[in-house]
PDB file of N, CA and C in Angstrom:
ATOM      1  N   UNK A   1      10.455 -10.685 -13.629  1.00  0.00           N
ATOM      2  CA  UNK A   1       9.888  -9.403 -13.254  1.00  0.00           C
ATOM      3  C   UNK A   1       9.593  -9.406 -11.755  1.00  0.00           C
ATOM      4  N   UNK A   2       9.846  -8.210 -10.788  1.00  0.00           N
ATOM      5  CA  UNK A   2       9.644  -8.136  -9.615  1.00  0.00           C
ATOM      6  C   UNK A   2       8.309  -8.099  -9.487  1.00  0.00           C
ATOM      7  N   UNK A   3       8.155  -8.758  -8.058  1.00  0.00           N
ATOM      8  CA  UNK A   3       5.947  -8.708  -7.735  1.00  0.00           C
ATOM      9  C   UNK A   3       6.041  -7.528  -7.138  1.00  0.00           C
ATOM     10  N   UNK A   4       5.050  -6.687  -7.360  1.00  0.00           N
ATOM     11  CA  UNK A   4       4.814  -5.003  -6.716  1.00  0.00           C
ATOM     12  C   UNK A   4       3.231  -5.485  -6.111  1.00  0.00           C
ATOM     13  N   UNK A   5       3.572  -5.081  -4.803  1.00  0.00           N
ATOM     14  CA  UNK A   5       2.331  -5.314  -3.731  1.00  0.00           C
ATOM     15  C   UNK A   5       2.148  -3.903  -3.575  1.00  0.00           C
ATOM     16  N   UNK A   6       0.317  -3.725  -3.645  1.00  0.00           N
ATOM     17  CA  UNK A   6      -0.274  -2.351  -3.223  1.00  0.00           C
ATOM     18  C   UNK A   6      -0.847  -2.557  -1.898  1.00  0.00           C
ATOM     19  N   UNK A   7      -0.629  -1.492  -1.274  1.00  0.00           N
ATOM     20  CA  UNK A   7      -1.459  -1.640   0.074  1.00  0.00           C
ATOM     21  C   UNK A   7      -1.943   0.143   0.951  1.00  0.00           C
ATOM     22  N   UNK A   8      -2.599   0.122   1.222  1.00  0.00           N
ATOM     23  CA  UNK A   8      -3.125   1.637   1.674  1.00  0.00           C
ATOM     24  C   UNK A   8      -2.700   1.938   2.994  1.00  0.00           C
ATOM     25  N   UNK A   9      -1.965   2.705   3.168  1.00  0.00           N
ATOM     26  CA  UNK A   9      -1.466   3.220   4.921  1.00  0.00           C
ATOM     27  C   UNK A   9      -2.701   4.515   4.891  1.00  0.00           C
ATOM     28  N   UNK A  10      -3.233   4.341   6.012  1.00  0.00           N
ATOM     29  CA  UNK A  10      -4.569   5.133   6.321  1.00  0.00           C
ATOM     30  C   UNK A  10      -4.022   5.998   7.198  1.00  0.00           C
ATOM     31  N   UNK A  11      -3.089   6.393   8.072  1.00  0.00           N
ATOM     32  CA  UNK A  11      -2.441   7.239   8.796  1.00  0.00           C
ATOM     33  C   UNK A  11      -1.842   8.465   7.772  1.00  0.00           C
ATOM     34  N   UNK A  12      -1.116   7.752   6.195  1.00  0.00           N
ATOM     35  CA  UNK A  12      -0.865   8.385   5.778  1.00  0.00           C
ATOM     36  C   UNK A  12      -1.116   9.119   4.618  1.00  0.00           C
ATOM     37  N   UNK A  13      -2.652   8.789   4.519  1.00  0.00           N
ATOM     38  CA  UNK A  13      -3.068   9.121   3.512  1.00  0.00           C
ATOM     39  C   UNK A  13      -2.896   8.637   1.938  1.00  0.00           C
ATOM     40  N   UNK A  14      -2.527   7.560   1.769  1.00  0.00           N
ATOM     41  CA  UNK A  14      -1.310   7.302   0.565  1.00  0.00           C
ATOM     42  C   UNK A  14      -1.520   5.464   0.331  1.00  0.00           C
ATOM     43  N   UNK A  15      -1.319   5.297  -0.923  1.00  0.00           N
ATOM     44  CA  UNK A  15      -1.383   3.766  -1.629  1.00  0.00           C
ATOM     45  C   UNK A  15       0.449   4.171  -1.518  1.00  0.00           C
ATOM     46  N   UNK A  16       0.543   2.342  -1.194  1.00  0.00           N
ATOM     47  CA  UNK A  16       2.247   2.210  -1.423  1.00  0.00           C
ATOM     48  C   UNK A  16       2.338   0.808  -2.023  1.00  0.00           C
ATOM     49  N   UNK A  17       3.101   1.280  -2.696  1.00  0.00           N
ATOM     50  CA  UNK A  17       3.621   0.229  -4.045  1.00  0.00           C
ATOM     51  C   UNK A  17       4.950  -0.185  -3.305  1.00  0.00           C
ATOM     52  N   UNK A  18       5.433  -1.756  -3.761  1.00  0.00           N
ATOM     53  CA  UNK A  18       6.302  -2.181  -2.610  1.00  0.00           C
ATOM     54  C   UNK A  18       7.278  -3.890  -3.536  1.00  0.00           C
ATOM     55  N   UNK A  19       8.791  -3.548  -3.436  1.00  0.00           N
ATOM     56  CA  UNK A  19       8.620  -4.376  -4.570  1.00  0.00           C
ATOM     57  C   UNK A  19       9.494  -5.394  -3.350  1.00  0.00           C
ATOM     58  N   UNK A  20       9.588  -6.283  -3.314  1.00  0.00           N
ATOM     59  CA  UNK A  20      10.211  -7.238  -2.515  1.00  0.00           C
ATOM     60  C   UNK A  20       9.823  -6.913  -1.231  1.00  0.00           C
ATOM     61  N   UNK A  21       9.021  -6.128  -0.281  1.00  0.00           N
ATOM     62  CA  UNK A  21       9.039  -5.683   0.616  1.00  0.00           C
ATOM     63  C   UNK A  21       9.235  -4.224   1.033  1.00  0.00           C
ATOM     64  N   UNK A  22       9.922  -3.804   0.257  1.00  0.00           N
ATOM     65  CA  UNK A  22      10.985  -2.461   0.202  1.00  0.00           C
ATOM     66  C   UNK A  22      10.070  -1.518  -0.429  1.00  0.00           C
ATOM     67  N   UNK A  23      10.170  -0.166   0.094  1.00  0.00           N
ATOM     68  CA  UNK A  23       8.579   0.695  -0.201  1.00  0.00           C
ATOM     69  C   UNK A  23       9.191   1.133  -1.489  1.00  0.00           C
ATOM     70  N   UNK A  24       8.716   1.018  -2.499  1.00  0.00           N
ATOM     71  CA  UNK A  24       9.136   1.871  -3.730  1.00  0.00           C
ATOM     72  C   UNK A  24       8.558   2.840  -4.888  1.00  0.00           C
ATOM     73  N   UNK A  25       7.227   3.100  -4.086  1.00  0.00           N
ATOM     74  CA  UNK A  25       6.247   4.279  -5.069  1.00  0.00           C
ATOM     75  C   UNK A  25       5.148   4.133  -3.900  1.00  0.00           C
ATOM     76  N   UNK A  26       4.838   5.586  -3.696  1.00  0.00           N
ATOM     77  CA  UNK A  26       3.285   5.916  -3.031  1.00  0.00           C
ATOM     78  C   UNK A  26       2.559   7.062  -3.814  1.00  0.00           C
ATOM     79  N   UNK A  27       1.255   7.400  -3.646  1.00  0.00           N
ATOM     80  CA  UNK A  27       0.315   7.932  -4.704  1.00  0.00           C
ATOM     81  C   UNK A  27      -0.281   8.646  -3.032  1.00  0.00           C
ATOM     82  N   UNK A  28      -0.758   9.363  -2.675  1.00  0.00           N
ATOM     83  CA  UNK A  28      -1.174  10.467  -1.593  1.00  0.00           C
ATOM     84  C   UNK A  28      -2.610  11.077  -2.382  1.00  0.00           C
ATOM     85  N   UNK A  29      -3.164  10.871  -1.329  1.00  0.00           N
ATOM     86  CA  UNK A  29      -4.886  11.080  -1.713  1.00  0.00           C
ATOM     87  C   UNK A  29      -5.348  12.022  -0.611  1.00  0.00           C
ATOM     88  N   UNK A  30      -6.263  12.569  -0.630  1.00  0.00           N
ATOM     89  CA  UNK A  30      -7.345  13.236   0.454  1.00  0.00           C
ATOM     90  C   UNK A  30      -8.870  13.053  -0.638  1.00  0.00           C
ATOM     91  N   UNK A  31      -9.494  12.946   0.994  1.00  0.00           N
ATOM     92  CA  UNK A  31     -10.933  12.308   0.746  1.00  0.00           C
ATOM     93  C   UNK A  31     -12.003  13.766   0.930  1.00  0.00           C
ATOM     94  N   UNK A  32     -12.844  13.528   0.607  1.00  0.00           N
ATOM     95  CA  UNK A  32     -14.206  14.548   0.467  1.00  0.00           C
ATOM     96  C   UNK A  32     -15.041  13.997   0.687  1.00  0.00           C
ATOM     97  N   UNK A  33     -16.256  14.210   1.029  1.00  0.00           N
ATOM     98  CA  UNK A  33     -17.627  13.324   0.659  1.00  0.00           C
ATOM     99  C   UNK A  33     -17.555  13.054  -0.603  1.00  0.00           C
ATOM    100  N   UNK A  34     -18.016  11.637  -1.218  1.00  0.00           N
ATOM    101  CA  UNK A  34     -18.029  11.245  -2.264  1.00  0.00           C
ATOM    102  C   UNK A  34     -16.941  11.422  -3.309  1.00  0.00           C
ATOM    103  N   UNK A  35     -15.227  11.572  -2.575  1.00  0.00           N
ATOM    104  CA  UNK A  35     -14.251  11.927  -3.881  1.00  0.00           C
ATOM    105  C   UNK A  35     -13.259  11.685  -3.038  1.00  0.00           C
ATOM    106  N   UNK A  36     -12.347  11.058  -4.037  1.00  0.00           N
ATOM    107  CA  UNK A  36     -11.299  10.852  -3.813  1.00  0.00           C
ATOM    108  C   UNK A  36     -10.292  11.975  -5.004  1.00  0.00           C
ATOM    109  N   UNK A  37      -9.009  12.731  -4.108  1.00  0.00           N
ATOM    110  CA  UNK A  37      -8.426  13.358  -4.958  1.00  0.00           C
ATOM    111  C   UNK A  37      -6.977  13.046  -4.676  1.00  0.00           C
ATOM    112  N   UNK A  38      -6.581  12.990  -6.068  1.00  0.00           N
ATOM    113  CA  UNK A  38      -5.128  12.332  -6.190  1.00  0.00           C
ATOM    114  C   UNK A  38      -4.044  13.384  -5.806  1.00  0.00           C
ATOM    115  N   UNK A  39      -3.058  13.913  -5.686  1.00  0.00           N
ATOM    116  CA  UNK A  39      -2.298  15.038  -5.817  1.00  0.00           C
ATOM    117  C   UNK A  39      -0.841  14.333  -6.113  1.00  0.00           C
ATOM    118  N   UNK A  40      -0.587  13.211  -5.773  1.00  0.00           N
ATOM    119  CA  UNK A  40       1.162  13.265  -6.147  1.00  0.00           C
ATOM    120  C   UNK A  40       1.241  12.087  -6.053  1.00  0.00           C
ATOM    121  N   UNK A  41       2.028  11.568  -6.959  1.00  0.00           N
ATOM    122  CA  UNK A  41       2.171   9.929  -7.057  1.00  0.00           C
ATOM    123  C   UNK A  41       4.010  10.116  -7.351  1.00  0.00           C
ATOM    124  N   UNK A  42       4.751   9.261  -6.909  1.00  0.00           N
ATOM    125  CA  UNK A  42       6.514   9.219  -6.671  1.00  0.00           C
ATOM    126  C   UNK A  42       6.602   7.992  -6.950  1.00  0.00           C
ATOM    127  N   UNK A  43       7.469   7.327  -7.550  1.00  0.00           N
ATOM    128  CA  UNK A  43       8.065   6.355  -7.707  1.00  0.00           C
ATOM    129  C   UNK A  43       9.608   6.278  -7.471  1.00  0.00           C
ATOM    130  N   UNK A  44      10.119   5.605  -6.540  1.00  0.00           N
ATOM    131  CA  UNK A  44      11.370   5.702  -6.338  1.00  0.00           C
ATOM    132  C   UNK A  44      12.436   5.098  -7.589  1.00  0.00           C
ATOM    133  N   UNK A  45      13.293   6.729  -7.895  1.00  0.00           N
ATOM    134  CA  UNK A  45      14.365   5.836  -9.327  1.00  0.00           C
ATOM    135  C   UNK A  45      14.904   4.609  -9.346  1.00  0.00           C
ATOM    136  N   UNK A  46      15.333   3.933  -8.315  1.00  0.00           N
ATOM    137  CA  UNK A  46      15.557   2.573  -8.221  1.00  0.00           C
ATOM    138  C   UNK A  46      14.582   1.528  -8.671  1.00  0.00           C
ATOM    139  N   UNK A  47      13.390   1.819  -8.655  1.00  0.00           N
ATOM    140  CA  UNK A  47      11.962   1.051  -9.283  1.00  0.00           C
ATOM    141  C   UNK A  47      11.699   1.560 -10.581  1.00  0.00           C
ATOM    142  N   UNK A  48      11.759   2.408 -11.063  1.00  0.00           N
ATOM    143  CA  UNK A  48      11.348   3.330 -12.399  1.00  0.00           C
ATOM    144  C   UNK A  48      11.455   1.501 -13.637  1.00  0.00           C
ATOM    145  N   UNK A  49      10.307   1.319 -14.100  1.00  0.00           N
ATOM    146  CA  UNK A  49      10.083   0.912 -15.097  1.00  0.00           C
ATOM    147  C   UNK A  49       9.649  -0.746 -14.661  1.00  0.00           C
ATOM    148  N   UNK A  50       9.708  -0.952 -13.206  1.00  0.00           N
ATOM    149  CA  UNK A  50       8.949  -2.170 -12.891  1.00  0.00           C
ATOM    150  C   UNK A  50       7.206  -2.364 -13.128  1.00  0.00           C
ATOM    151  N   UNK A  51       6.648  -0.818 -13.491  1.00  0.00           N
ATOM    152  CA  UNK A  51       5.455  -0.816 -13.350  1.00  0.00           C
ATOM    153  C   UNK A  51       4.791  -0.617 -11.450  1.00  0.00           C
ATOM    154  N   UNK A  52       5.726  -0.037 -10.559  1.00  0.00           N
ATOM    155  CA  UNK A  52       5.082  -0.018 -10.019  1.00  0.00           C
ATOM    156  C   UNK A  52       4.168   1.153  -9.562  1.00  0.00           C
ATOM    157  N   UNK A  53       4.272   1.982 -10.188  1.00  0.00           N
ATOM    158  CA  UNK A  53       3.133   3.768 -10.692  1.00  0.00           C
ATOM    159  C   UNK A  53       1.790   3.042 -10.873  1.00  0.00           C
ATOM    160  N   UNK A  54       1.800   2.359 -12.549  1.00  0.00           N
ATOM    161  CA  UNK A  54       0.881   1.140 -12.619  1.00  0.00           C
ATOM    162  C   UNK A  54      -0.197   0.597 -11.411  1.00  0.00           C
ATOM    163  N   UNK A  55       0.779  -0.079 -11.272  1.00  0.00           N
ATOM    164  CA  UNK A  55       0.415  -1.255 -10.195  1.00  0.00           C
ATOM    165  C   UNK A  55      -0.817  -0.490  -8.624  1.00  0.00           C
ATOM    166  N   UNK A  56      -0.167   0.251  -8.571  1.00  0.00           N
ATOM    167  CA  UNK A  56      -0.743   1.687  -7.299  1.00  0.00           C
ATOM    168  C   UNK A  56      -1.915   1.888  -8.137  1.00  0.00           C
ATOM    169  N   UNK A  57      -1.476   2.697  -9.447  1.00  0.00           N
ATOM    170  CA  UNK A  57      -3.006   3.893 -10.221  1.00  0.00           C
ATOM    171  C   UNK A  57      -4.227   2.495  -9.805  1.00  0.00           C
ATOM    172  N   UNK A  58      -3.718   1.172 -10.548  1.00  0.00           N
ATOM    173  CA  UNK A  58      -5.340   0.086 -10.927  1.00  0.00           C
ATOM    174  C   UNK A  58      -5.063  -0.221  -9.388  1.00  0.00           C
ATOM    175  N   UNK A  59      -4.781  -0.944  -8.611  1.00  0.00           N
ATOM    176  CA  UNK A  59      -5.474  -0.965  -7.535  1.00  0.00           C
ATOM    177  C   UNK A  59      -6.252  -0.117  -6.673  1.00  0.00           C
ATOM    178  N   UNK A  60      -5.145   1.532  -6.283  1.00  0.00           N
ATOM    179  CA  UNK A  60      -6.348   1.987  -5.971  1.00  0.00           C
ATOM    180  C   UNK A  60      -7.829   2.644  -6.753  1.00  0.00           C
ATOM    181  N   UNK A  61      -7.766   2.839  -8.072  1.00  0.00           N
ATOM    182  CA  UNK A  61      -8.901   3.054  -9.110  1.00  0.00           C
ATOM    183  C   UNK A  61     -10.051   1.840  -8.715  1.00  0.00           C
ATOM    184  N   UNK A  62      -9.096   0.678  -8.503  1.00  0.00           N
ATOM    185  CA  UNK A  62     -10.246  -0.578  -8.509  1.00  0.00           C
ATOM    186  C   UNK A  62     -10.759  -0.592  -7.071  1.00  0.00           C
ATOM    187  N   UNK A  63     -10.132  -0.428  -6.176  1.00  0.00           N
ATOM    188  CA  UNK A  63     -10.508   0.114  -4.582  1.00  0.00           C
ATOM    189  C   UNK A  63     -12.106   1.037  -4.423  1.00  0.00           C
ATOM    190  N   UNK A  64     -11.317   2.185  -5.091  1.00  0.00           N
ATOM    191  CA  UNK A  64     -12.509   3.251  -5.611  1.00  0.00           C
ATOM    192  C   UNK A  64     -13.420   3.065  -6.058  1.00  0.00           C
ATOM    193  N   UNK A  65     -13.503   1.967  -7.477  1.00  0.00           N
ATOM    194  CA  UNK A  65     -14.741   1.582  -7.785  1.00  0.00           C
ATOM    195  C   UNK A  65     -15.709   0.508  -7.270  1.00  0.00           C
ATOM    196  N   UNK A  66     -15.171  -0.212  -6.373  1.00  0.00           N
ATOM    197  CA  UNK A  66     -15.648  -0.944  -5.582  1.00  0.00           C
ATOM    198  C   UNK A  66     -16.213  -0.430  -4.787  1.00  0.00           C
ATOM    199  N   UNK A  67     -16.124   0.950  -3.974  1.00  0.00           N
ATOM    200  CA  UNK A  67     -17.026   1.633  -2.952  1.00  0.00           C
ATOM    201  C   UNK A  67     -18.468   2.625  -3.980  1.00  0.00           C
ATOM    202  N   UNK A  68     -18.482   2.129  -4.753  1.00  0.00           N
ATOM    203  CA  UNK A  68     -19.671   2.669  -5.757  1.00  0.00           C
ATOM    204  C   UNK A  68     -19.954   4.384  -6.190  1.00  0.00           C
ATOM    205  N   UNK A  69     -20.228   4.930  -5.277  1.00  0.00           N
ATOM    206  CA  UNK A  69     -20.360   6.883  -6.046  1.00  0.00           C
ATOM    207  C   UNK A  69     -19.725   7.407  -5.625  1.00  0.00           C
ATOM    208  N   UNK A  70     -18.448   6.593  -5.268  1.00  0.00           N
ATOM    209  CA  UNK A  70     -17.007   7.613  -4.946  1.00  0.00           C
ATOM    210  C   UNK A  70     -16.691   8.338  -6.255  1.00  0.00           C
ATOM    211  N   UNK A  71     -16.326   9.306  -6.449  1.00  0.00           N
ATOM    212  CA  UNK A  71     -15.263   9.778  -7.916  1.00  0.00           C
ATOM    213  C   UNK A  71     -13.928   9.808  -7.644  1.00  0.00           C
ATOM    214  N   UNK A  72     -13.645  10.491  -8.722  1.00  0.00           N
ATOM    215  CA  UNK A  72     -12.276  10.378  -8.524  1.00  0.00           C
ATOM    216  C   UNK A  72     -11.619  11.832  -9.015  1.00  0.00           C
ATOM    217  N   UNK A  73     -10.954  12.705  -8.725  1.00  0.00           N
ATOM    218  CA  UNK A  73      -9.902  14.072  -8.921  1.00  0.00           C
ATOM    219  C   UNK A  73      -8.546  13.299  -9.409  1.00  0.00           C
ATOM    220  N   UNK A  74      -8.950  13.857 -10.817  1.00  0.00           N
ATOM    221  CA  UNK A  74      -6.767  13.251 -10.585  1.00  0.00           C
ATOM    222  C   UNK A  74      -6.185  14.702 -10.677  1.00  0.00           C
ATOM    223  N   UNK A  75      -5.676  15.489  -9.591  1.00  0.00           N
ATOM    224  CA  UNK A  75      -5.079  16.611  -9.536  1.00  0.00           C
ATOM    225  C   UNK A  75      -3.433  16.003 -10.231  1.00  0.00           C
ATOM    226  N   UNK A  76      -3.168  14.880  -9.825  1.00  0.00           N
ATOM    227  CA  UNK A  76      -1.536  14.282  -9.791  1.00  0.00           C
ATOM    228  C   UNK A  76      -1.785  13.959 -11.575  1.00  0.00           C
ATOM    229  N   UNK A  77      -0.736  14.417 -12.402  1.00  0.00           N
ATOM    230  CA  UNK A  77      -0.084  14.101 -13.193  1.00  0.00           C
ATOM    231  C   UNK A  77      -0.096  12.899 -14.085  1.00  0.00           C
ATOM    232  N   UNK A  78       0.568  12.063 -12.869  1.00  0.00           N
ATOM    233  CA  UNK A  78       0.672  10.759 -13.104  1.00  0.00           C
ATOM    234  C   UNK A  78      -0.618   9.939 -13.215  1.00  0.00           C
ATOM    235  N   UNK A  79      -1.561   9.914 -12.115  1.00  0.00           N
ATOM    236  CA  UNK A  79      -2.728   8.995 -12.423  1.00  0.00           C
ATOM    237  C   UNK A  79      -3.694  10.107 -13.317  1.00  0.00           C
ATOM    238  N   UNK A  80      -3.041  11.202 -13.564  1.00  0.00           N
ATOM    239  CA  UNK A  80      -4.417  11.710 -14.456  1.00  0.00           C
ATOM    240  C   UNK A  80      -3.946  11.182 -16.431  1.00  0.00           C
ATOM    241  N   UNK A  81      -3.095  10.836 -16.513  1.00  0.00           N
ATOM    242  CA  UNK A  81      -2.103  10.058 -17.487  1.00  0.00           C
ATOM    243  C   UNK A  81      -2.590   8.962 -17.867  1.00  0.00           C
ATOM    244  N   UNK A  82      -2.139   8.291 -16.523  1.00  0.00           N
ATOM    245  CA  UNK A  82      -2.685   6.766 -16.312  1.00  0.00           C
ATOM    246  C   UNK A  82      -4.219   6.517 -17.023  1.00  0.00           C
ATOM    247  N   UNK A  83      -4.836   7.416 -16.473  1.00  0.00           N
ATOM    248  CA  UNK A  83      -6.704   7.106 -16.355  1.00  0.00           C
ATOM    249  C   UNK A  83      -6.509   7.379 -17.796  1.00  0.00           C
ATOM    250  N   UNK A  84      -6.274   8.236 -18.883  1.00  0.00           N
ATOM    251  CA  UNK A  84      -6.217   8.787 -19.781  1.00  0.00           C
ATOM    252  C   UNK A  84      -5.734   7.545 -20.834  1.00  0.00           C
ATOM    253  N   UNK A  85      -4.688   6.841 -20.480  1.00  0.00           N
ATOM    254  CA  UNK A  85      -4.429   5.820 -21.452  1.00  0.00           C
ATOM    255  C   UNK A  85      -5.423   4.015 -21.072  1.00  0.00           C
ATOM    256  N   UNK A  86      -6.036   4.356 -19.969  1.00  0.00           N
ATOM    257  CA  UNK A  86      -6.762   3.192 -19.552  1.00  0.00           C
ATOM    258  C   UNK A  86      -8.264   3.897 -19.643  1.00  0.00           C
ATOM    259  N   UNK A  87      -8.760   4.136 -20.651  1.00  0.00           N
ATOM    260  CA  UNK A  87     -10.219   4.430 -21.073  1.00  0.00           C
ATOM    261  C   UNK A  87     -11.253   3.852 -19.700  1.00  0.00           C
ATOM    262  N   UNK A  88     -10.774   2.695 -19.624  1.00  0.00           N
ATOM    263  CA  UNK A  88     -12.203   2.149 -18.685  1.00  0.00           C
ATOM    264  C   UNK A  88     -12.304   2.501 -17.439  1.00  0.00           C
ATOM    265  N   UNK A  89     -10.832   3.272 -16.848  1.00  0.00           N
ATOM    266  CA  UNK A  89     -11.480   4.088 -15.512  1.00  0.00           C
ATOM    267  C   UNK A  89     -11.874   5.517 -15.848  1.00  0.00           C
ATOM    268  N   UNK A  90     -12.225   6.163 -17.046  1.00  0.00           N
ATOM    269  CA  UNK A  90     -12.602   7.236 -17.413  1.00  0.00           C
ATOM    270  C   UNK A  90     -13.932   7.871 -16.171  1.00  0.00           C
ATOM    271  N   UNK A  91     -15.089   6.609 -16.669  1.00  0.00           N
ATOM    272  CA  UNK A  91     -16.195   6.695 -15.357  1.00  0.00           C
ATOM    273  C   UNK A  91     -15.966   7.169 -14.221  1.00  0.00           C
ATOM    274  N   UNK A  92     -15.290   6.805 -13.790  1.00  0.00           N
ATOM    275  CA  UNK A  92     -14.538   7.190 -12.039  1.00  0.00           C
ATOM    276  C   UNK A  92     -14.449   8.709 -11.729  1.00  0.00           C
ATOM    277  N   UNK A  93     -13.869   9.703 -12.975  1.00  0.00           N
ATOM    278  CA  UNK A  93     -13.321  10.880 -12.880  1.00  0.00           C
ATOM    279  C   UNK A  93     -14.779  11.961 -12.697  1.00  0.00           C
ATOM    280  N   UNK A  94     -14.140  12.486 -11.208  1.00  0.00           N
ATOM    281  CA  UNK A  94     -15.405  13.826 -11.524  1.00  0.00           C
ATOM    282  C   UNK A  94     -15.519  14.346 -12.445  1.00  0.00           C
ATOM    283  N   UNK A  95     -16.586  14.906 -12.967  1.00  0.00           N
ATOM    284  CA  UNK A  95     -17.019  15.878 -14.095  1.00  0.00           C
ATOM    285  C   UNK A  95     -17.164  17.680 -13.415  1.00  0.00           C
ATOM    286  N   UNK A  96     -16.117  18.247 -14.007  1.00  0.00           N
ATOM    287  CA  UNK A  96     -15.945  19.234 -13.417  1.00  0.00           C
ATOM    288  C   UNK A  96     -16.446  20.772 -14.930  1.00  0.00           C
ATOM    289  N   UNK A  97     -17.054  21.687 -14.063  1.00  0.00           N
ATOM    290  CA  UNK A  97     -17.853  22.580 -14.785  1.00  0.00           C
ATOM    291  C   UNK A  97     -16.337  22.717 -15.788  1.00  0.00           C
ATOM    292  N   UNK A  98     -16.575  23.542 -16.844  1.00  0.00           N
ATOM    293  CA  UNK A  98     -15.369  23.685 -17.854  1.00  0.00           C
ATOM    294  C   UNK A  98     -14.495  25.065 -17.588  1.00  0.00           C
ATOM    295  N   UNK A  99     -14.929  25.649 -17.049  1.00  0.00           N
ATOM    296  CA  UNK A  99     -13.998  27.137 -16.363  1.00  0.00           C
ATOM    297  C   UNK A  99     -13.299  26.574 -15.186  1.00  0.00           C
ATOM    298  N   UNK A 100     -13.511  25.585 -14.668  1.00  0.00           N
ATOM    299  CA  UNK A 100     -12.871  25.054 -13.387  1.00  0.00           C
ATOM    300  C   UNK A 100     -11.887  23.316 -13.856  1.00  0.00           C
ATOM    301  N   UNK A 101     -11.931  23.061 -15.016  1.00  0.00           N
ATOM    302  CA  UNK A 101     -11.554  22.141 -15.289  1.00  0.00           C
ATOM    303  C   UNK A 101      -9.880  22.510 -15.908  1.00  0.00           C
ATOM    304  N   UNK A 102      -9.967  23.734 -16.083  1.00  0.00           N
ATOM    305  CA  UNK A 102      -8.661  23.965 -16.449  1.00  0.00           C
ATOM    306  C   UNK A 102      -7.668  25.293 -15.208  1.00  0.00           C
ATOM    307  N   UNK A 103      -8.207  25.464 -14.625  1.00  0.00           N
ATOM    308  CA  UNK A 103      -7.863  25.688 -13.693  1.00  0.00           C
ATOM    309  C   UNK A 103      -7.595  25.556 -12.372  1.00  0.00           C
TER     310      UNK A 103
END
């Protein structure tokens, strides 16, 4: 199995997933006071099924929870999926009023 390295480019806003070196999935965030919000996570088809979507969602989730009353927005698809089948970053996710949660 290929090693997928996460690492955060701060210029670009974005976790990048990276499998031999070679960039092959980034996840794009913008910050708020106290929130982090997800909007688009890509995995390049050449990587599709190494886990490196994965590999991005838990590092940066574990990033996040390490800075303590950050939350978390999963506007993106993908890590709102992710969080959904991994119960234990449930905590992380803002709690949003219920007229605004579906819209």
């Amino acid at each position: 199995m290929a090693e997928v390295s996460v690492t955060f480019d701060e210029h670009r806003h974005r976790w990048e997933g990276r499998v031999d070196g070679e960039l092959a999935g980034k996840s794009y965030m913008r910050r708020r006071e106290g929130l982090v919000i997800f909007w688009h996570t890509e995995v390049d088809d050449r990587f599709e099924g190494l886990g490196v979507g994965s590999k991005i969602a838990r590092t940066a989730l574990d990033a996040i929870a390490a800075e303590g009353a950050t939350k978390v927005r999963p506007d993106c698809p993908f890590i709102r999926s992710w969080i959904e089948r991994h119960p234990e970053y449930q905590y992380l996710v803002e709690e949003r009023p219920a007229r605004e949660a579906h819209g």
